[in-house]
Protein backbone atom coordinates (compact mmCIF):
# COMPACT_ATOMS: atom_id res chain seq x y z
CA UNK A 1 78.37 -2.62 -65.77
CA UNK A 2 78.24 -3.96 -69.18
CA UNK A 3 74.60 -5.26 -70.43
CA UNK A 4 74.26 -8.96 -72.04
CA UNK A 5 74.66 -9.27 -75.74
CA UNK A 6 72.19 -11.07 -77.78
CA UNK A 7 73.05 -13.20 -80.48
CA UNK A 8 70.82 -12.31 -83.30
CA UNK A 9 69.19 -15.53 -85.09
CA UNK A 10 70.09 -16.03 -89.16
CA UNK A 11 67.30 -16.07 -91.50
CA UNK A 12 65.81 -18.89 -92.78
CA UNK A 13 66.57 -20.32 -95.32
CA UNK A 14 62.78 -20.79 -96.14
CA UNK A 15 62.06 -16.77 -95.86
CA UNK A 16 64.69 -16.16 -98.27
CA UNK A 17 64.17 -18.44 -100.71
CA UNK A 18 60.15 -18.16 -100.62
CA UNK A 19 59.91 -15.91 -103.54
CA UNK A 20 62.55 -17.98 -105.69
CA UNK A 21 60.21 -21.37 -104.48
CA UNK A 22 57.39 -19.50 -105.67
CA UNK A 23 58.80 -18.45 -108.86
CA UNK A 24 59.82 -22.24 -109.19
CA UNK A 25 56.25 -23.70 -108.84
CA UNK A 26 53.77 -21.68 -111.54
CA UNK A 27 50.19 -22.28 -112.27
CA UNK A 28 49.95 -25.09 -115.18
CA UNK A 29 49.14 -23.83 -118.87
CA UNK A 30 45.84 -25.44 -119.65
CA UNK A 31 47.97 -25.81 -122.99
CA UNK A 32 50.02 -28.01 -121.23
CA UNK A 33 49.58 -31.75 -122.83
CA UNK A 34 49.70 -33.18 -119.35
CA UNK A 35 46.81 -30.75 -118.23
CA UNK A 36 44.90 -31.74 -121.38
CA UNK A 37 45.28 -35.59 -120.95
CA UNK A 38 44.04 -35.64 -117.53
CA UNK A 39 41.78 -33.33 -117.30
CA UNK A 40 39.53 -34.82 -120.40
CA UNK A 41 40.45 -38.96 -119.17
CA UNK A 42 37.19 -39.28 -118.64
CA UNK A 43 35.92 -38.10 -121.67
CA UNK A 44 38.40 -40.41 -123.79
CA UNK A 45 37.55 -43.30 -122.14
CA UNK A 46 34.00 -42.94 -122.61
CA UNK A 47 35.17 -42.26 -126.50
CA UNK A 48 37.22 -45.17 -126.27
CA UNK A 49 34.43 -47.75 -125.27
CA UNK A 50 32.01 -45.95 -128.60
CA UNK A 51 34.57 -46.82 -130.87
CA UNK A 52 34.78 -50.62 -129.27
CA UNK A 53 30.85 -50.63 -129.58
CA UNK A 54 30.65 -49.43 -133.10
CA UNK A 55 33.63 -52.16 -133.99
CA UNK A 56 31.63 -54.93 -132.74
CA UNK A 57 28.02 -53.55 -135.09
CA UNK A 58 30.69 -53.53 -137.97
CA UNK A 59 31.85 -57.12 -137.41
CA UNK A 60 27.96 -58.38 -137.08
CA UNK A 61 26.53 -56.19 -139.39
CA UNK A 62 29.27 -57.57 -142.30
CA UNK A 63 28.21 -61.14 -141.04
CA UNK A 64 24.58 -60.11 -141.42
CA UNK A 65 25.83 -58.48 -144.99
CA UNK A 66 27.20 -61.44 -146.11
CA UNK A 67 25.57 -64.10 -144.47
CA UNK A 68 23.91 -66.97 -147.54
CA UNK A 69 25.77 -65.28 -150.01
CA UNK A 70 27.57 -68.37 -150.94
CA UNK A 71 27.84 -72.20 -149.64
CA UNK A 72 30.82 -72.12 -147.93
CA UNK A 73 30.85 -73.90 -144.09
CA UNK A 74 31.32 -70.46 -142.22
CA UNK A 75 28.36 -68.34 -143.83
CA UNK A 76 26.03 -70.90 -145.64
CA UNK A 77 24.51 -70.82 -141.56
CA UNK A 78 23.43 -67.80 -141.55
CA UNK A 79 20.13 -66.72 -143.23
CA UNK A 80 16.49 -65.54 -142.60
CA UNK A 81 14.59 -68.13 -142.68
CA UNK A 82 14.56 -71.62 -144.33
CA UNK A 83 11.77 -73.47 -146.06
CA UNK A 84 12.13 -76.98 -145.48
CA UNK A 85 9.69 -78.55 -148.32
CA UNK A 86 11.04 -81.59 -148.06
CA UNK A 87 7.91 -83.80 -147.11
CA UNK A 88 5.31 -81.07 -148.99
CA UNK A 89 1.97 -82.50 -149.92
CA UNK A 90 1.34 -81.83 -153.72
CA UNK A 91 -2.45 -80.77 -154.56
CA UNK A 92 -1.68 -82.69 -157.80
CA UNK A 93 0.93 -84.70 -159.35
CA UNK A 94 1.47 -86.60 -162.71
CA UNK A 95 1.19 -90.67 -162.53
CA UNK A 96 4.59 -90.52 -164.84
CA UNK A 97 6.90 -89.46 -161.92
CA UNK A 98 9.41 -91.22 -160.34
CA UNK A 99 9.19 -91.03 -156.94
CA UNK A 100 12.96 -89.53 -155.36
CA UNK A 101 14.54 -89.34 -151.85
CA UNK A 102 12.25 -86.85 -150.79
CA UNK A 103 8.23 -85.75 -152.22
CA UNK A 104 10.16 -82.18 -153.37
CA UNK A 105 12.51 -83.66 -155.50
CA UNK A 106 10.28 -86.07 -157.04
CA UNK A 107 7.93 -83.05 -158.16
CA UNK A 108 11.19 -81.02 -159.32
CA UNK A 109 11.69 -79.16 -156.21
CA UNK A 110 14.81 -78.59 -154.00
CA UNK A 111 14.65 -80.05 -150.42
CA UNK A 112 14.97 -76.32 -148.78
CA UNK A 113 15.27 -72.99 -149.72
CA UNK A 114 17.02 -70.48 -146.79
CA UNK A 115 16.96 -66.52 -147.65
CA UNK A 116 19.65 -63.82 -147.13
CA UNK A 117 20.19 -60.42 -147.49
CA UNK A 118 21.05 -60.61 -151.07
CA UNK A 119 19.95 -63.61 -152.43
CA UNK A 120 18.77 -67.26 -151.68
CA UNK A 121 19.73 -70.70 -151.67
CA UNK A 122 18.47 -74.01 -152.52
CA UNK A 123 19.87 -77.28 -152.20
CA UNK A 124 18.86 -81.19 -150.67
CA UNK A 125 19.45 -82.68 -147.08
CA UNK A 126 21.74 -85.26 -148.73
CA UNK A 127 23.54 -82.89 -150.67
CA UNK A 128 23.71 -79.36 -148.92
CA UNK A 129 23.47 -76.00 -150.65
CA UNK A 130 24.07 -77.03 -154.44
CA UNK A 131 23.43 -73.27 -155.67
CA UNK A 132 22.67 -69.56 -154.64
CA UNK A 133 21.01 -67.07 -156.51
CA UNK A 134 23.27 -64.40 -158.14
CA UNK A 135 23.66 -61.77 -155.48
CA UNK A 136 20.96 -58.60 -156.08
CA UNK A 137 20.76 -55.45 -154.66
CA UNK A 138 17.83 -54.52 -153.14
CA UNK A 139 16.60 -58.28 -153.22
CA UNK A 140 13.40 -59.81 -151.94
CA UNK A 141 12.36 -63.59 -152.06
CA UNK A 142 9.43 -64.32 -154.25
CA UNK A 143 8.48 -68.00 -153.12
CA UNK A 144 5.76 -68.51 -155.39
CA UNK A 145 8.11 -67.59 -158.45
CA UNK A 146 10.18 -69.72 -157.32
CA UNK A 147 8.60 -73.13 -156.44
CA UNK A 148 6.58 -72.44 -159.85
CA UNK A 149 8.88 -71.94 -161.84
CA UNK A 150 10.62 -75.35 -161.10
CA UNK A 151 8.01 -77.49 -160.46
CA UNK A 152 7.50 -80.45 -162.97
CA UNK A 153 4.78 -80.66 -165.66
CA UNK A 154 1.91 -80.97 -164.58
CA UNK A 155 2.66 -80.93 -160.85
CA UNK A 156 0.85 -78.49 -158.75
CA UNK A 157 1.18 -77.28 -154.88
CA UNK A 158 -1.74 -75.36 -152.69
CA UNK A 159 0.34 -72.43 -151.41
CA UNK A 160 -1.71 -70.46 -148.63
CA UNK A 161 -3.26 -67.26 -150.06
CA UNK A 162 -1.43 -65.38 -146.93
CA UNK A 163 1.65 -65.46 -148.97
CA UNK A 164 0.20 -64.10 -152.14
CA UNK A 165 -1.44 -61.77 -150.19
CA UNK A 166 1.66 -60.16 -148.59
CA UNK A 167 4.32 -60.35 -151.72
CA UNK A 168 4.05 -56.79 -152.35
CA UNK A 169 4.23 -55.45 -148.64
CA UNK A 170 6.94 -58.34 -148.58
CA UNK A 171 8.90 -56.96 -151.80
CA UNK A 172 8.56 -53.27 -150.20
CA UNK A 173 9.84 -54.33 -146.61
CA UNK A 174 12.63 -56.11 -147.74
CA UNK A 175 13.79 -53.18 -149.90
CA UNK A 176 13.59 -51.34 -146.61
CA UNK A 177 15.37 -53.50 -144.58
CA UNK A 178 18.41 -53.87 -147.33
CA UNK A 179 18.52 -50.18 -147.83
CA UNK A 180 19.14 -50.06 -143.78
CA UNK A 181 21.31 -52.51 -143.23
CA UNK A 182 23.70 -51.24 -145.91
CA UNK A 183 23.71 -47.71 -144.64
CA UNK A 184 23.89 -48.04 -140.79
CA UNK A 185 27.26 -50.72 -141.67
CA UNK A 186 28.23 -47.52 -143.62
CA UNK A 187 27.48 -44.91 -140.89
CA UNK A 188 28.67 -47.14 -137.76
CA UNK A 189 31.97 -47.58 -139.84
CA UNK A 190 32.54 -43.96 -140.25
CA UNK A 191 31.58 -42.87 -136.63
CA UNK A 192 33.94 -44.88 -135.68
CA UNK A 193 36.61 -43.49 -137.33
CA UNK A 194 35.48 -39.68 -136.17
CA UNK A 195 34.42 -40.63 -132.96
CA UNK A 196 37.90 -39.44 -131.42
CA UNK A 197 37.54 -35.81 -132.28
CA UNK A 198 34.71 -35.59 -129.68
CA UNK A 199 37.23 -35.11 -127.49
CA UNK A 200 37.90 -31.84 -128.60
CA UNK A 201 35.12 -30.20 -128.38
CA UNK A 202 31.24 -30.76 -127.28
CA UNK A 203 30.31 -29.06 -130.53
CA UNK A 204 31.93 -32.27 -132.19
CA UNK A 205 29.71 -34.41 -129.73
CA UNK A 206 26.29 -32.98 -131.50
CA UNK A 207 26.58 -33.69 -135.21
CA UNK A 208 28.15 -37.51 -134.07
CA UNK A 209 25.23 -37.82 -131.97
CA UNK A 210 23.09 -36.86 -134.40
CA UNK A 211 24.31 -39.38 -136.75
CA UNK A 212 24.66 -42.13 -133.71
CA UNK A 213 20.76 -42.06 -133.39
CA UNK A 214 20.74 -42.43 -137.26
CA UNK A 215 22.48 -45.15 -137.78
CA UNK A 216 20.87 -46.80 -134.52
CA UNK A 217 17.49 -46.03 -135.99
CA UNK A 218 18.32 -47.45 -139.06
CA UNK A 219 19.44 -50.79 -137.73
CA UNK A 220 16.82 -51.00 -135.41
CA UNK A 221 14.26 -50.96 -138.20
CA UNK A 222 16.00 -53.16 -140.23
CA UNK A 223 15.99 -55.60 -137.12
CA UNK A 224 12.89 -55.33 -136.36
CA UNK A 225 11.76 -55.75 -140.18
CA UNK A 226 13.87 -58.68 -140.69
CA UNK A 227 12.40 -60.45 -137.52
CA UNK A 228 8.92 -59.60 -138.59
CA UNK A 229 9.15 -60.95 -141.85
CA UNK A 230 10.64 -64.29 -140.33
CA UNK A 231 7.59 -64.55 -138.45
CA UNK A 232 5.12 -64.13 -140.91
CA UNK A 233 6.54 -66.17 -143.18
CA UNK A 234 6.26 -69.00 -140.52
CA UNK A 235 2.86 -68.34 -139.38
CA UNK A 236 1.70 -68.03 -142.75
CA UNK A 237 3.23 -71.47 -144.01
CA UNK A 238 3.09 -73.42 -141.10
CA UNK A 239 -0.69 -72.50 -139.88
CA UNK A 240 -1.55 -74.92 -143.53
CA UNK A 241 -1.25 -78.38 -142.02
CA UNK A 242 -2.29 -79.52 -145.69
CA UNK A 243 0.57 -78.06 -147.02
CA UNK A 244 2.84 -79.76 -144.75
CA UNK A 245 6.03 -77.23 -145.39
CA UNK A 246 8.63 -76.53 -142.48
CA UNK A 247 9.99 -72.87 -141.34
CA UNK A 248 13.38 -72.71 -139.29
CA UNK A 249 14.08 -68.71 -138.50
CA UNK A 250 17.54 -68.77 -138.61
CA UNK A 251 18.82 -67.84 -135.12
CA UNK A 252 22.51 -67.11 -135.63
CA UNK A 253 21.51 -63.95 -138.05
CA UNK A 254 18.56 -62.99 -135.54
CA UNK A 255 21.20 -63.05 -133.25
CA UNK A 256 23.89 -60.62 -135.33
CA UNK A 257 21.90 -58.42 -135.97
CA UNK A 258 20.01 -57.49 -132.57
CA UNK A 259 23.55 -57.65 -130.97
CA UNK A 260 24.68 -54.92 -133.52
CA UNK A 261 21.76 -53.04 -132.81
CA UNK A 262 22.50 -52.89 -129.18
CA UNK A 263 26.05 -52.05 -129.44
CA UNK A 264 24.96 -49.45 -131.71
CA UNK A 265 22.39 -48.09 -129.22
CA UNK A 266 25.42 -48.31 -126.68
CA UNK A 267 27.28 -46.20 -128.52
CA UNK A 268 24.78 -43.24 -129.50
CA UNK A 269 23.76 -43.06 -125.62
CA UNK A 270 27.57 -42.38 -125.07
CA UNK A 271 28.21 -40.03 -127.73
CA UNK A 272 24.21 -38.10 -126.44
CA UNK A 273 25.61 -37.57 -123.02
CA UNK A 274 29.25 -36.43 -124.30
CA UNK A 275 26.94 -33.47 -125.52
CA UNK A 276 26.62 -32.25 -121.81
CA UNK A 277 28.68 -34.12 -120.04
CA UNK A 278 32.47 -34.69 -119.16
CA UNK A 279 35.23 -32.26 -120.25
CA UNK A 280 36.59 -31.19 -123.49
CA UNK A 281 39.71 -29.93 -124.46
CA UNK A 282 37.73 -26.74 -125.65
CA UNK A 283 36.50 -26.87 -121.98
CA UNK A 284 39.83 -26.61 -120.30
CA UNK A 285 41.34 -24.35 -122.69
CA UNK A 286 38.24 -21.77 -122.38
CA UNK A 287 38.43 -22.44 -118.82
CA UNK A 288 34.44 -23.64 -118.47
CA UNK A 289 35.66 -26.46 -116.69
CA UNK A 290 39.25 -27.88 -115.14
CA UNK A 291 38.33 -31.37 -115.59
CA UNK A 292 38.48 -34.06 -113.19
CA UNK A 293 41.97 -34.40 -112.69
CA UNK A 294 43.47 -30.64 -113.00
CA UNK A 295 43.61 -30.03 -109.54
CA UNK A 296 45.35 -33.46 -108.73
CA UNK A 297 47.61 -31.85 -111.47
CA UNK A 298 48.08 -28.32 -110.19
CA UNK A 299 48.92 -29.85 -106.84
CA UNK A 300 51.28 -32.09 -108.47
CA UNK A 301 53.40 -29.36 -110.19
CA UNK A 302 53.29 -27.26 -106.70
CA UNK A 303 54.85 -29.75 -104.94
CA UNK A 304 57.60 -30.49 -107.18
């Protein structure tokens, strides 16, 4: 009696090709460029909206710069303030004057004076800006100099002792405030430029941040000096009813400069948290952390 052969059953194909499979499929390199670029996406986009913030304080801050610096349609807007002394009551005027459009011009006076950064402008409501000062570094407006030394013969105005009082605070402050301006348009300039080699490293992220909270210090103060000063110089004019004198804060450069301010804070909260926070190159390549997408990566490669 013969017993019943068994047909024996061919390997796999998947047992016998499982070590060449697993040969085929090896860990990623965290020097791989692939590995690299996802694993620190997060960190580069953060980067990537810093440099975007700092762009826009450039642009404003080179409006705020230049703003009044000449009477041209696009910047001739954009000032401090403007005295409007274009209906001023004189404490005293000589009988021999020919009275003009306006009380200022008859006593040898320009309609309205509006300050900038650098200098200041004068000119008439019928006419415009007819001249600017020559630009000066480290400038401050001196209104009493000023409407003196133009006023006619014999003319006179009451100006309220609140200015006198406050010229030198007013000469110091807007030293200050030109000094700070200048710089953080410097320093938001250049972090924006370095800003992308934060992503290499969090000991990158440290001295940026440090010099993010400079410049955003520095523009903040010169904000907050420039708005201050605004103010005071209309409360202190416009409180004399006597005097009858107008004070328009200019708006548009108000508005430059706390928007670069803001972007600028933006951008040194960003680069303070890239201290801690999100993964570096130096991260994956230490192997501290994978970053966010390494594993979607790893996973990747093993199943191709």
């Amino acid at each position: 009696m013969s017993l019943p052969r068994f047909r024996r059953r061919p390997a796999t194909a998947t047992s016998s090709l499982a070590p060449e499979a697993h040969k085929q499929s090896p860990q990623p390199s965290v020097d791989d460029p692939i590995t690299l670029k996802r694993g620190t996406r997060t960190r580069r986009n953060f980067i990537a909206v810093s440099c975007f913030c700092y762009l826009v304080a450039v642009v404003f801050l080179v409006l705020v710069e230049i703003g009044n610096t000449s009477a041209t349609r696009v910047i001739d807007d954009i000032y401090f303030f403007r005295l409007d002394l274009s209906n001023i009551l004189p404490q005293s005027a000589p009988t021999s004057l020919t009275l003009q459009n306006s009380i200022a011009r008859t006593l040898g006076l320009h309609d309205f004076y509006q300050v900038g950064l650098w200098d200041f402008c004068e000119g008439y409501i019928t006419d415009g800006i007819t001249s600017c000062s020559t630009p000066t570094t480290l400038y401050w407006f001196n209104p009493v100099e000023i409407l003196l030394s133009e006023l006619f013969a014999g003319a006179s105005i009451a100006l309220p002792s609140q200015v006198n009082d406050i010229l030198n605070i007013l000469r110091i402050a807007s030293n200050v405030m030109f000094g700070f301006f200048l710089t953080g348009l410097i320093l938001d300039f250049v972090l924006m430029c370095l800003a992308p080699v934060a992503v290499y490293s969090r000991w990158w992220s440290a001295p940026i941040g440090f010099f993010a909270l400079l410049a955003t210090l520095l523009v903040l103060i010169a904000s907050a000096l420039s708005t201050a000063i605004s103010l005071i110089f209309q409360y202190a004019l416009t409180s004399q009813t006597d005097l009858n004198v107008g004070v328009d804060v200019g708006t548009k450069m108000l508005a430059f400069m706390w928007i670069a301010t803001g972007f600028t804070l933006i951008s040194f909260i960003i680069h303070a948290g890239l201290c801690c926070c999100c993964t570096s190159r130096r991260d994956i390549r230490t192997g501290r952390k994978g970053g966010r997408h390494s594993d979607q990566t790893t996973q990747e490669r093993r199943g191709g």
